[in-house]
N, C-alpha and C. Protein backbone atom coordinates (compact mmCIF):
# COMPACT_ATOMS: atom_id res chain seq x y z
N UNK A 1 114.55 112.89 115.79
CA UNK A 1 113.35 112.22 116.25
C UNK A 1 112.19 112.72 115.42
N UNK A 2 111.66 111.94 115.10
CA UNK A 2 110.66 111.98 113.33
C UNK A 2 109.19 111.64 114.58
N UNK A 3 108.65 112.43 114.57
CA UNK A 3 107.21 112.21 115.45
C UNK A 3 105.80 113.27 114.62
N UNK A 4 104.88 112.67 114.44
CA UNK A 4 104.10 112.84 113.32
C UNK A 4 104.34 114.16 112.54
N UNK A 5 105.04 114.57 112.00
CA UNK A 5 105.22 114.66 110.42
C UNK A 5 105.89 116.03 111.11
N UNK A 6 106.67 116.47 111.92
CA UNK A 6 107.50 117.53 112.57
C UNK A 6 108.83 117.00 113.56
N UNK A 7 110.07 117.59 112.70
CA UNK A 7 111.21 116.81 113.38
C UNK A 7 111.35 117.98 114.80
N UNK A 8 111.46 117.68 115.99
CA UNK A 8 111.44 118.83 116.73
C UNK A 8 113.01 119.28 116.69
N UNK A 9 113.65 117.96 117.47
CA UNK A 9 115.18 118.78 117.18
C UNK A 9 115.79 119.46 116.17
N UNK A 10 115.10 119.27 115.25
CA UNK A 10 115.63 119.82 114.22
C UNK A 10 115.15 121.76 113.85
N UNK A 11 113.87 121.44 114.76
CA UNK A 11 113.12 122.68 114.88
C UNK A 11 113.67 123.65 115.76
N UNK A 12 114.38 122.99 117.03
CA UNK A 12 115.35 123.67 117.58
C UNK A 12 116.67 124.27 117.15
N UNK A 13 116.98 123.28 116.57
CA UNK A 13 118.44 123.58 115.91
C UNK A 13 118.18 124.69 115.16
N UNK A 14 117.32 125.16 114.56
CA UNK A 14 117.22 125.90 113.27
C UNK A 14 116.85 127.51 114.19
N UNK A 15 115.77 127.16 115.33
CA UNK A 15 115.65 128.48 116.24
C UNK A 15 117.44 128.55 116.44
N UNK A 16 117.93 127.76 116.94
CA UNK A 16 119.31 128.10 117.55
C UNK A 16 120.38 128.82 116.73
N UNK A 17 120.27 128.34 115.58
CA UNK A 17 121.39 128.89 114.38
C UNK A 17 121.13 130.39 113.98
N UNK A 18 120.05 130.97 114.45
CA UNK A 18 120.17 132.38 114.28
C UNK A 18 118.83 132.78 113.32
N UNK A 19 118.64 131.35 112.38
CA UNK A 19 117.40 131.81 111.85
C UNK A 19 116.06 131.74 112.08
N UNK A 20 115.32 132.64 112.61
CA UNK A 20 113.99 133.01 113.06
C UNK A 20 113.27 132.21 112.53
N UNK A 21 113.54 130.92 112.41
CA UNK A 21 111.92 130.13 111.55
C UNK A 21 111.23 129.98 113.07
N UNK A 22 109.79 129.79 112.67
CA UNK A 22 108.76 129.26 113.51
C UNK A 22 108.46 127.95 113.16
N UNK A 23 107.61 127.60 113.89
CA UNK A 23 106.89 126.10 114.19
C UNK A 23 106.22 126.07 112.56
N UNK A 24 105.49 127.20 112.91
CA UNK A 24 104.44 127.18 111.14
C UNK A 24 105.15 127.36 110.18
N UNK A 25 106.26 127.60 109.67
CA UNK A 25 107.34 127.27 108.62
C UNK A 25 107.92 125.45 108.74
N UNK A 26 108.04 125.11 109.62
CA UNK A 26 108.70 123.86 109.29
C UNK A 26 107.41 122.80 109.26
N UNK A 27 106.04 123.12 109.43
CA UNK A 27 105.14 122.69 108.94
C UNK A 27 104.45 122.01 110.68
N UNK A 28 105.30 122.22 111.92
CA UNK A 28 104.31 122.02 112.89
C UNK A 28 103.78 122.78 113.60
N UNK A 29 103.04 122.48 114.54
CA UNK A 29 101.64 123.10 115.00
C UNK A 29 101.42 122.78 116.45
N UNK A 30 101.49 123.96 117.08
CA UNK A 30 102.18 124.30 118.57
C UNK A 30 101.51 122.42 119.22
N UNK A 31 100.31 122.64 119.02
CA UNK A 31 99.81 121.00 119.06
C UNK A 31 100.70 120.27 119.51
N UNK A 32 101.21 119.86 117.95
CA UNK A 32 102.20 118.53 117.66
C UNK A 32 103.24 118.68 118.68
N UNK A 33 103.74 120.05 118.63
CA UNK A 33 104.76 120.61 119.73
C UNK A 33 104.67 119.76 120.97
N UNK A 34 103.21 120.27 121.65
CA UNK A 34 102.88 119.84 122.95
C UNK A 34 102.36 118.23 123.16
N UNK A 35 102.17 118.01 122.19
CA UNK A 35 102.02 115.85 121.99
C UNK A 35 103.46 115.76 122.77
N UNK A 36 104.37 116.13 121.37
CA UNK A 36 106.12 115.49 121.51
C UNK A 36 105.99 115.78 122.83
N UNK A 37 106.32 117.28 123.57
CA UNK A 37 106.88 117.50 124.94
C UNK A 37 106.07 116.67 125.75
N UNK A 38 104.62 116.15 125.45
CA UNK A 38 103.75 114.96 126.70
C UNK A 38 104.22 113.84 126.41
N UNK A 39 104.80 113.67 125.26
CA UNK A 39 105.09 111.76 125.10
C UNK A 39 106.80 111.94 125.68
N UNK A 40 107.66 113.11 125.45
CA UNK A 40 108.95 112.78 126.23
C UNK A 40 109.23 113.31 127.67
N UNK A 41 107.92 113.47 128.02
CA UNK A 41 107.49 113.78 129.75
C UNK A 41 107.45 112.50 129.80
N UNK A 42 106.56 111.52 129.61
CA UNK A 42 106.06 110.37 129.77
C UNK A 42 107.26 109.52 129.51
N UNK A 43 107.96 109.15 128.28
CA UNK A 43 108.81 108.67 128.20
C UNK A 43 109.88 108.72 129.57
N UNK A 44 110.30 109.80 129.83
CA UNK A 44 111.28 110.49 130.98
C UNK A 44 110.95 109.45 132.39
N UNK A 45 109.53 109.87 132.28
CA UNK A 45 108.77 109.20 133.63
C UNK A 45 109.28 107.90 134.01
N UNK A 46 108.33 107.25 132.80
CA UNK A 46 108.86 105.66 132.81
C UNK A 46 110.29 104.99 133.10
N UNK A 47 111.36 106.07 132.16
CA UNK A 47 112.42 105.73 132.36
C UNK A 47 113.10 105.71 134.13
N UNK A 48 112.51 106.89 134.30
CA UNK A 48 113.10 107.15 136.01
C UNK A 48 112.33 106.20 136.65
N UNK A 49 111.18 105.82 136.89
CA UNK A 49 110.72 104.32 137.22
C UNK A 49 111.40 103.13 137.56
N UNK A 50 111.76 102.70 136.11
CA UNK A 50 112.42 102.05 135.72
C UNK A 50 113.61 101.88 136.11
N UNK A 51 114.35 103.19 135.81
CA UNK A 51 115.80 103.24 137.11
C UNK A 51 115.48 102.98 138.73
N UNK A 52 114.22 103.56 139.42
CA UNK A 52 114.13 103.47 140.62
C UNK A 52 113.83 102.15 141.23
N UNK A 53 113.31 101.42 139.61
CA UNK A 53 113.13 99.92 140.10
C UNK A 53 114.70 99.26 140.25
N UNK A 54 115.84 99.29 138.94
CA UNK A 54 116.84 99.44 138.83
C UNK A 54 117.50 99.23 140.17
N UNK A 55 117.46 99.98 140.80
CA UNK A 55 118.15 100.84 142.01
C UNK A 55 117.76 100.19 143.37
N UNK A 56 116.42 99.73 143.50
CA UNK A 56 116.09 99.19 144.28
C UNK A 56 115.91 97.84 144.30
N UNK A 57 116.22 97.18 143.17
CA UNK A 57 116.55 95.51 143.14
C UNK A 57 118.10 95.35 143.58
N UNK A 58 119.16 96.64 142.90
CA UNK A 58 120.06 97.04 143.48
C UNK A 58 120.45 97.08 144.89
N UNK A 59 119.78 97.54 145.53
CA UNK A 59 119.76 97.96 146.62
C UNK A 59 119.79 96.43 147.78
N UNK A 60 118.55 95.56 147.08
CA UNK A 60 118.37 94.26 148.05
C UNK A 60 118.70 93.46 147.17
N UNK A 61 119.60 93.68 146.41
CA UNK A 61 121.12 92.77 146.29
C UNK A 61 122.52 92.76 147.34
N UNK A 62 122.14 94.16 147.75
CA UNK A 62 123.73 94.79 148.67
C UNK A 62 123.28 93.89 149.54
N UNK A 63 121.64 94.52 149.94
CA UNK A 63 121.50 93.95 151.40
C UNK A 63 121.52 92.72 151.43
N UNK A 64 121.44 91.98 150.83
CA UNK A 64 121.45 90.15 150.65
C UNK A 64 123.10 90.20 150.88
N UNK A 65 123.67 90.71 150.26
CA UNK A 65 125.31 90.67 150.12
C UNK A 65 125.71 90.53 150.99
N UNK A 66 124.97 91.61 151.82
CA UNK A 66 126.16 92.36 153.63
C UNK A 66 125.82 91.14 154.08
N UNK A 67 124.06 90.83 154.33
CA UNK A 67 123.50 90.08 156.10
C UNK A 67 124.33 88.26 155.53
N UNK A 68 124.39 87.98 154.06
CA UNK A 68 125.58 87.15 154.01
C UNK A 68 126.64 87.25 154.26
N UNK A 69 127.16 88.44 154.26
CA UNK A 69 128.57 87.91 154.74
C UNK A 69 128.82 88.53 156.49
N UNK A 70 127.63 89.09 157.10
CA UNK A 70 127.22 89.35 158.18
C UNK A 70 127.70 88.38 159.21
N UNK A 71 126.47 87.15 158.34
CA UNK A 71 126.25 85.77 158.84
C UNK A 71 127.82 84.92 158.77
N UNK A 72 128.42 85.51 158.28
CA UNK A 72 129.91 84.46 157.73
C UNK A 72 130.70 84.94 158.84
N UNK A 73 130.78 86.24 158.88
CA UNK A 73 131.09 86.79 160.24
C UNK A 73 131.21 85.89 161.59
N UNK A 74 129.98 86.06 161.69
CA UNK A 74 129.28 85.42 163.08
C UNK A 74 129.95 84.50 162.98
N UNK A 75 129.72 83.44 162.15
CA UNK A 75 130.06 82.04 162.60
C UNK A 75 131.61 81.97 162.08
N UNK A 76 132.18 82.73 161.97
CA UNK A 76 134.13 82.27 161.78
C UNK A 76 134.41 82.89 163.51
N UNK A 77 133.35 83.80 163.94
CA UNK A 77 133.80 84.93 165.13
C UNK A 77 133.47 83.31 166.16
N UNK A 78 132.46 82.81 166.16
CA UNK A 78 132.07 81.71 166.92
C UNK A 78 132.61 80.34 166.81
N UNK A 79 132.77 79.79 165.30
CA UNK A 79 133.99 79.14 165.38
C UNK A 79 135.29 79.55 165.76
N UNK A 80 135.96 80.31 165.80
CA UNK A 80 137.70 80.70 166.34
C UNK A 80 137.09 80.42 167.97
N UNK A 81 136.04 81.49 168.55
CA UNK A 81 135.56 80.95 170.37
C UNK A 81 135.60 79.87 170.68
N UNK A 82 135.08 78.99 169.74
CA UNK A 82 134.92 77.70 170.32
C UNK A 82 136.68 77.18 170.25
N UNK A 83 137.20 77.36 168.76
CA UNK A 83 138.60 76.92 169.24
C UNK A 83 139.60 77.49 170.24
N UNK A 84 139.49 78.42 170.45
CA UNK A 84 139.99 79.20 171.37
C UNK A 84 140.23 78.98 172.91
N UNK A 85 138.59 78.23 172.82
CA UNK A 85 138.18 77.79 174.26
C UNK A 85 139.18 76.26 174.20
N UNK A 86 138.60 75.22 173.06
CA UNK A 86 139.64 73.96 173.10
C UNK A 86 141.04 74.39 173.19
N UNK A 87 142.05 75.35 172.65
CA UNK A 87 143.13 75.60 172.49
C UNK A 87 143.60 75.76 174.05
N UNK A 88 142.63 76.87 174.74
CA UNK A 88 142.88 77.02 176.42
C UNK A 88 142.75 75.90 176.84
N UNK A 89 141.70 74.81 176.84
CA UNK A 89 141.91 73.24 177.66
C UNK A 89 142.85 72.52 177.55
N UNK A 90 143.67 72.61 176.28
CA UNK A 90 144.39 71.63 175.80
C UNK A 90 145.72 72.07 176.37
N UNK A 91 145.80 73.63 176.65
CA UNK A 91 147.12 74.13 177.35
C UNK A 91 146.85 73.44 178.93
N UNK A 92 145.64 73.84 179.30
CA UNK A 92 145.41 73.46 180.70
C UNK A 92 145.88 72.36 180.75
N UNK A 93 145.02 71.23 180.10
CA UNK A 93 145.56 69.90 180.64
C UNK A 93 147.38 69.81 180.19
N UNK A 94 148.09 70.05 179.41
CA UNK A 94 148.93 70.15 179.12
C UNK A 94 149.70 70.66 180.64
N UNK A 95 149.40 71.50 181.08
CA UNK A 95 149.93 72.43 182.03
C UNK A 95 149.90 71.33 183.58
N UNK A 96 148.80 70.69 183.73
CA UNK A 96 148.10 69.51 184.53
C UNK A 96 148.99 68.66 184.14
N UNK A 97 149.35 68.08 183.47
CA UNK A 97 150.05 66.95 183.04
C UNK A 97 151.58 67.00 183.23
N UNK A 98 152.04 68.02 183.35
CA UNK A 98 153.55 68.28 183.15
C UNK A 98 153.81 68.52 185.09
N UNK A 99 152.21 68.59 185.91
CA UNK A 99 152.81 68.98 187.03
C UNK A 99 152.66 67.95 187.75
N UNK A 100 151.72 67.16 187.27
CA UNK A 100 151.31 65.74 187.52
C UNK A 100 153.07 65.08 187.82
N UNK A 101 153.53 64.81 186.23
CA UNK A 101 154.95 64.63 186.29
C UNK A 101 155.61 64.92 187.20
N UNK A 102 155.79 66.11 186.82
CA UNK A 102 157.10 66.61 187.93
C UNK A 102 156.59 66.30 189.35
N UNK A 103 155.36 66.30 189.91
CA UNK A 103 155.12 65.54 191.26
C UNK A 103 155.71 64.62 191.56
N UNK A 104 155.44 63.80 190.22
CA UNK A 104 155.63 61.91 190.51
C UNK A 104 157.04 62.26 190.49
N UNK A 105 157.81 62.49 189.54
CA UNK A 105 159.30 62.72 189.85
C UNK A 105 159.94 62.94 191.00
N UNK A 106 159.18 64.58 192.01
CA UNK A 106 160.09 64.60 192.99
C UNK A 106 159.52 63.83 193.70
N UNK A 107 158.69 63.26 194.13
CA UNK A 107 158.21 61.88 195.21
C UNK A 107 159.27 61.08 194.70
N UNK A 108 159.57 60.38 193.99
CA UNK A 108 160.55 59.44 193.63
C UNK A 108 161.83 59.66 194.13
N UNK A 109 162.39 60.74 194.12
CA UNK A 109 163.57 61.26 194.40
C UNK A 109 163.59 61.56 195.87
């Protein structure tokens, strides 16, 4: 990362490898230092923002998801009741009808 005229990682890497350079050998200036670390604070920021927006369009997508299929719920739970209820009449009269019969039968007999 090339940010006005001091590579930092590279400034690290070089503390890390054992050799003692400073800031004022690779030509930056605690300054420039503290720009970079405020612009990849800032950068950081935005980004987590950005995810939290992410996350929360996320979020009332699920919830759109569930209270749809919430709603699908309901009405298969309320359609089957309602058939449920016709299925019981249709035995009833069924049940009515067969005794109806067999009435008229044994009167006949």
């Amino acid at each position: 990362m090339k940010t006005e005229g001091c590579d930092f990682f590279w400034w690290v890497k070089g503390n890390s490898d054992g050799t003692d350079s400073t800031a004022e050998e690779q030509g930056c200036t605690i300054d420039e230092i503290i720009l970079q670390n405020k612009m990849l604070l800032t950068k950081n920021q935005r980004l987590r923002f950005e995810n939290d927006e992410l996350n929360i369009d996320e979020m009332r997508r699920i919830r759109l998801k569930v209270t749809r299929l919430l709603e699908k719920i309901t009405l298969y739970k309320a359609k089957m009741s309602r058939n449920n209820k016709v299925i019981v009449a249709y035995k009833l009269l069924l049940i009515v009808s067969l005794m109806v019969f067999l009435g008229f039968l044994a009167c006949r007999w």
